[in-house]
C-alpha atoms as a PDB file:
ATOM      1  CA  UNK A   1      -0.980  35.460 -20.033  1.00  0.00           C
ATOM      2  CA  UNK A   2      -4.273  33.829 -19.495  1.00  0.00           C
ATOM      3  CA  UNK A   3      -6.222  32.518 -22.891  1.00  0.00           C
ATOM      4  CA  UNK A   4      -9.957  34.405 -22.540  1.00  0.00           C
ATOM      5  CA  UNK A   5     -13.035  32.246 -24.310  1.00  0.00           C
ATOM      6  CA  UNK A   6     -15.922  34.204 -25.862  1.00  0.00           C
ATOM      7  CA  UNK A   7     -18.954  32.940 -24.559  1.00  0.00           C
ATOM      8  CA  UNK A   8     -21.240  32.063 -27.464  1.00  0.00           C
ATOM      9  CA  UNK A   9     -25.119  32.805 -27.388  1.00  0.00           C
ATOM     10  CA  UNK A  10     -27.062  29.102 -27.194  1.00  0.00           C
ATOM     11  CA  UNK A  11     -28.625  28.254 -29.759  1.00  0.00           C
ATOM     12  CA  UNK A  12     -32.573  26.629 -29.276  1.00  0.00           C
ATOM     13  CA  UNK A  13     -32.764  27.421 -26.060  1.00  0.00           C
ATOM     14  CA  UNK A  14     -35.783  27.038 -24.517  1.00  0.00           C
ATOM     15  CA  UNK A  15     -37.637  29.698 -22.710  1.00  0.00           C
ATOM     16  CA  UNK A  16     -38.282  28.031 -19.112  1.00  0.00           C
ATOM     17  CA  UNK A  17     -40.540  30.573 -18.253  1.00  0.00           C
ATOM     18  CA  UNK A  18     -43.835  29.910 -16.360  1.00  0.00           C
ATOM     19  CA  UNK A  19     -46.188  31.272 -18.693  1.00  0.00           C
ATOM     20  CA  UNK A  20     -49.885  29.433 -18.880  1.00  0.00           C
ATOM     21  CA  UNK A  21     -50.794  27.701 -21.615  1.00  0.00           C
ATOM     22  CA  UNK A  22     -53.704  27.982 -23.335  1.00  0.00           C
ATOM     23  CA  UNK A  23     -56.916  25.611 -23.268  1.00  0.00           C
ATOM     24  CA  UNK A  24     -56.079  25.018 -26.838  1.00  0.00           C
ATOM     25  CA  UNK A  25     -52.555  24.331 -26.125  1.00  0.00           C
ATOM     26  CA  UNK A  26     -53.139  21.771 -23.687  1.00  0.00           C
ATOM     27  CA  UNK A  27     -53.283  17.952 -24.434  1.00  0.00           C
ATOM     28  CA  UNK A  28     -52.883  18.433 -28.406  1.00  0.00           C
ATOM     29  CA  UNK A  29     -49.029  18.740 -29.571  1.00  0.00           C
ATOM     30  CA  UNK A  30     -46.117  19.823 -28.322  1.00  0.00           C
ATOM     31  CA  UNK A  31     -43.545  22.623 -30.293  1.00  0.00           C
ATOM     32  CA  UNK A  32     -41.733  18.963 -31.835  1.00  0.00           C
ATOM     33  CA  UNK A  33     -45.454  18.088 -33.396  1.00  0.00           C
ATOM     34  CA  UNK A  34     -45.909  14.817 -31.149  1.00  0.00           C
ATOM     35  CA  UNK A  35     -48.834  14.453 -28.624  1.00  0.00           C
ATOM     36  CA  UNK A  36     -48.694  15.966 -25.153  1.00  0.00           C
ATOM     37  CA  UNK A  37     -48.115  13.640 -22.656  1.00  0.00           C
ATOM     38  CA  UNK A  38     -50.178  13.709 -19.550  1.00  0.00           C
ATOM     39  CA  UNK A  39     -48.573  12.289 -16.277  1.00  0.00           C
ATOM     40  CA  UNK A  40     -50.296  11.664 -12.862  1.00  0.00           C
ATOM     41  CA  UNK A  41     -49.001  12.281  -9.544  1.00  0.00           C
ATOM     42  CA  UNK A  42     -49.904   9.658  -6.703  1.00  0.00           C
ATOM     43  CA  UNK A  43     -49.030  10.901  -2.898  1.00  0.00           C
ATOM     44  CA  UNK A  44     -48.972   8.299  -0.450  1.00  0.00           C
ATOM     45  CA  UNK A  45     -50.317   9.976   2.440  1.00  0.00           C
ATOM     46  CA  UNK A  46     -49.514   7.603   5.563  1.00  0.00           C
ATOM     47  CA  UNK A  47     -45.679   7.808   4.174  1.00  0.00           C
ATOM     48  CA  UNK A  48     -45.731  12.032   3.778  1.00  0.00           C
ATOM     49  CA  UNK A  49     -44.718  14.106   6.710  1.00  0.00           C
ATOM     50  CA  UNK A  50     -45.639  17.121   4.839  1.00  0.00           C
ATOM     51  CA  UNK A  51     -42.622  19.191   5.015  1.00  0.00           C
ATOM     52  CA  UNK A  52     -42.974  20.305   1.572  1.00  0.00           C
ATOM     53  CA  UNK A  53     -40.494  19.391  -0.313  1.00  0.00           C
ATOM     54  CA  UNK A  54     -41.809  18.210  -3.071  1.00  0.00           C
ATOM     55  CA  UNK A  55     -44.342  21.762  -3.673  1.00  0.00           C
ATOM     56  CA  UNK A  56     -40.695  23.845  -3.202  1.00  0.00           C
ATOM     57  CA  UNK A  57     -38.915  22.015  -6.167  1.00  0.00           C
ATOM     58  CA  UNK A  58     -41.935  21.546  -8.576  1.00  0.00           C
ATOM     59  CA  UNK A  59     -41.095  24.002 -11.548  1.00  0.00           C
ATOM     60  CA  UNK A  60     -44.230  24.067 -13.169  1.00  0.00           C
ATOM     61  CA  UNK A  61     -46.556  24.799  -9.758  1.00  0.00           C
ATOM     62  CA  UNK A  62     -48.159  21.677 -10.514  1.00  0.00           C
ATOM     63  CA  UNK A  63     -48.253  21.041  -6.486  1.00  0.00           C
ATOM     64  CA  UNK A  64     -49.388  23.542  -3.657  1.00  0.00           C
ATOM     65  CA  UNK A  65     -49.823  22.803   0.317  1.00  0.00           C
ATOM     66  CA  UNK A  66     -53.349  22.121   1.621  1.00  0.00           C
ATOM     67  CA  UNK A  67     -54.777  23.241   5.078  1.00  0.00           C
ATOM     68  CA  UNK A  68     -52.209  20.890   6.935  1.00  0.00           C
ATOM     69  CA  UNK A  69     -49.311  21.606   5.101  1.00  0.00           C
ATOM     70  CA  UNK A  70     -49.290  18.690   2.982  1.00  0.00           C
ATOM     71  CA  UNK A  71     -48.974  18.464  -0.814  1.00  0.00           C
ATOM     72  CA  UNK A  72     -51.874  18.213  -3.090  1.00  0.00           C
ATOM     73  CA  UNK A  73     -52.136  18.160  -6.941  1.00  0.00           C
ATOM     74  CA  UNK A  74     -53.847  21.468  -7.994  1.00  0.00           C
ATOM     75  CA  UNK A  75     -52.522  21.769 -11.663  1.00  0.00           C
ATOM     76  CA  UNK A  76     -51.780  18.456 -12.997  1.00  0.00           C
ATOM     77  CA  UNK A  77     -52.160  19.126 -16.862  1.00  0.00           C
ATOM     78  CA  UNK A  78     -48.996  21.212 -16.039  1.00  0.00           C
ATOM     79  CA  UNK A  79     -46.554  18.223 -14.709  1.00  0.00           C
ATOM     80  CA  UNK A  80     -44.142  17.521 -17.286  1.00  0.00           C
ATOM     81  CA  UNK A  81     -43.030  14.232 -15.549  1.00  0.00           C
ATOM     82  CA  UNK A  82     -39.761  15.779 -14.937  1.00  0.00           C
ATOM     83  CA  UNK A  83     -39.626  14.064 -10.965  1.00  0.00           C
ATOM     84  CA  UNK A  84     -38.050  16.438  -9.153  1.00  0.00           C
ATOM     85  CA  UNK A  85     -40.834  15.913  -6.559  1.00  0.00           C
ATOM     86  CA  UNK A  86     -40.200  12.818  -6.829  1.00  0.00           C
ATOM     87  CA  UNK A  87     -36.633  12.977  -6.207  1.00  0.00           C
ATOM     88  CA  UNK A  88     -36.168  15.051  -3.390  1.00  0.00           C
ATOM     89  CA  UNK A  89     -38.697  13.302  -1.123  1.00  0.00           C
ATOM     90  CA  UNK A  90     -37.235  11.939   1.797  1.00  0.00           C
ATOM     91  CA  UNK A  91     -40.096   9.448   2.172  1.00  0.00           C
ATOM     92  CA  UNK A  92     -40.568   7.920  -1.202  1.00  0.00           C
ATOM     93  CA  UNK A  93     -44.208   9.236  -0.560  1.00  0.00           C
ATOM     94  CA  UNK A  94     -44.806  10.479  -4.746  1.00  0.00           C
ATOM     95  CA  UNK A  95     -44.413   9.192  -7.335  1.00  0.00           C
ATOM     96  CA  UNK A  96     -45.037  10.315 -11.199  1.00  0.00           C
ATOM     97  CA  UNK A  97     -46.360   8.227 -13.843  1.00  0.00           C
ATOM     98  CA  UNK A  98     -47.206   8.616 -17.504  1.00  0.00           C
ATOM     99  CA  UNK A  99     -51.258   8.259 -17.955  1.00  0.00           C
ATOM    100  CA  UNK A 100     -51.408   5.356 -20.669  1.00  0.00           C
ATOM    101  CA  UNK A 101     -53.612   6.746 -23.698  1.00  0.00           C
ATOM    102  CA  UNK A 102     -57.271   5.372 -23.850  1.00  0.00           C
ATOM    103  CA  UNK A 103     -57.781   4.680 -20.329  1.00  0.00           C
ATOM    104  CA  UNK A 104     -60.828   6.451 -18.571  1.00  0.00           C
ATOM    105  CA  UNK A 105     -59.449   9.032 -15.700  1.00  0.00           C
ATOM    106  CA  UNK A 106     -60.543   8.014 -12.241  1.00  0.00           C
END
């Protein structure tokens, strides 16, 4: 006779949805009451053989493919830092960073 578990709901789990944020929303506070954190994303073209990678595993859409194929950064106030572009390149060619506060955007 084979013991049967009742699955319990989760508790605070969070939606992963893709819905868009506001303008509001964006750069103020996050649902724990800290400051949004903003991360850039730095592709290192003469290492990228575009194969794409990195747009395919992005969960927020933060990456898309240009004219060539290759990656380029069309929604960066989206990145969450999480790395999976990061982590699935095969040639180390992004990388994520947190933006340090105070310091002008280039």
């Amino acid at each position: 006779m084979a013991i049967r578990r009742e699955e319990k709901p989760q508790q605070g789990h969070k939606n992963t949805g893709l819905a868009e944020e506001s303008g509001e929303e964006r750069g103020k506070e996050n649902s724990q009451g800290k400051p949004k954190k903003n991360y850039e994303i730095e592709i290192y073209r003469a290492w990228c053989k575009e194969c794409g990678l990195c747009v395919e595993f992005c969960p927020r859409q933060v990456l898309s493919r240009n004219e060539t194929g290759g990656p380029q950064v069309v929604r960066p106030e989206r990145c969450t830092g999480c790395g999976w572009c990061e982590l699935h390149c095969p040639d180390f060619a992004i990388s994520v960073h947190e933006k340090k506060a105070g310091l002008p955007e280039e």
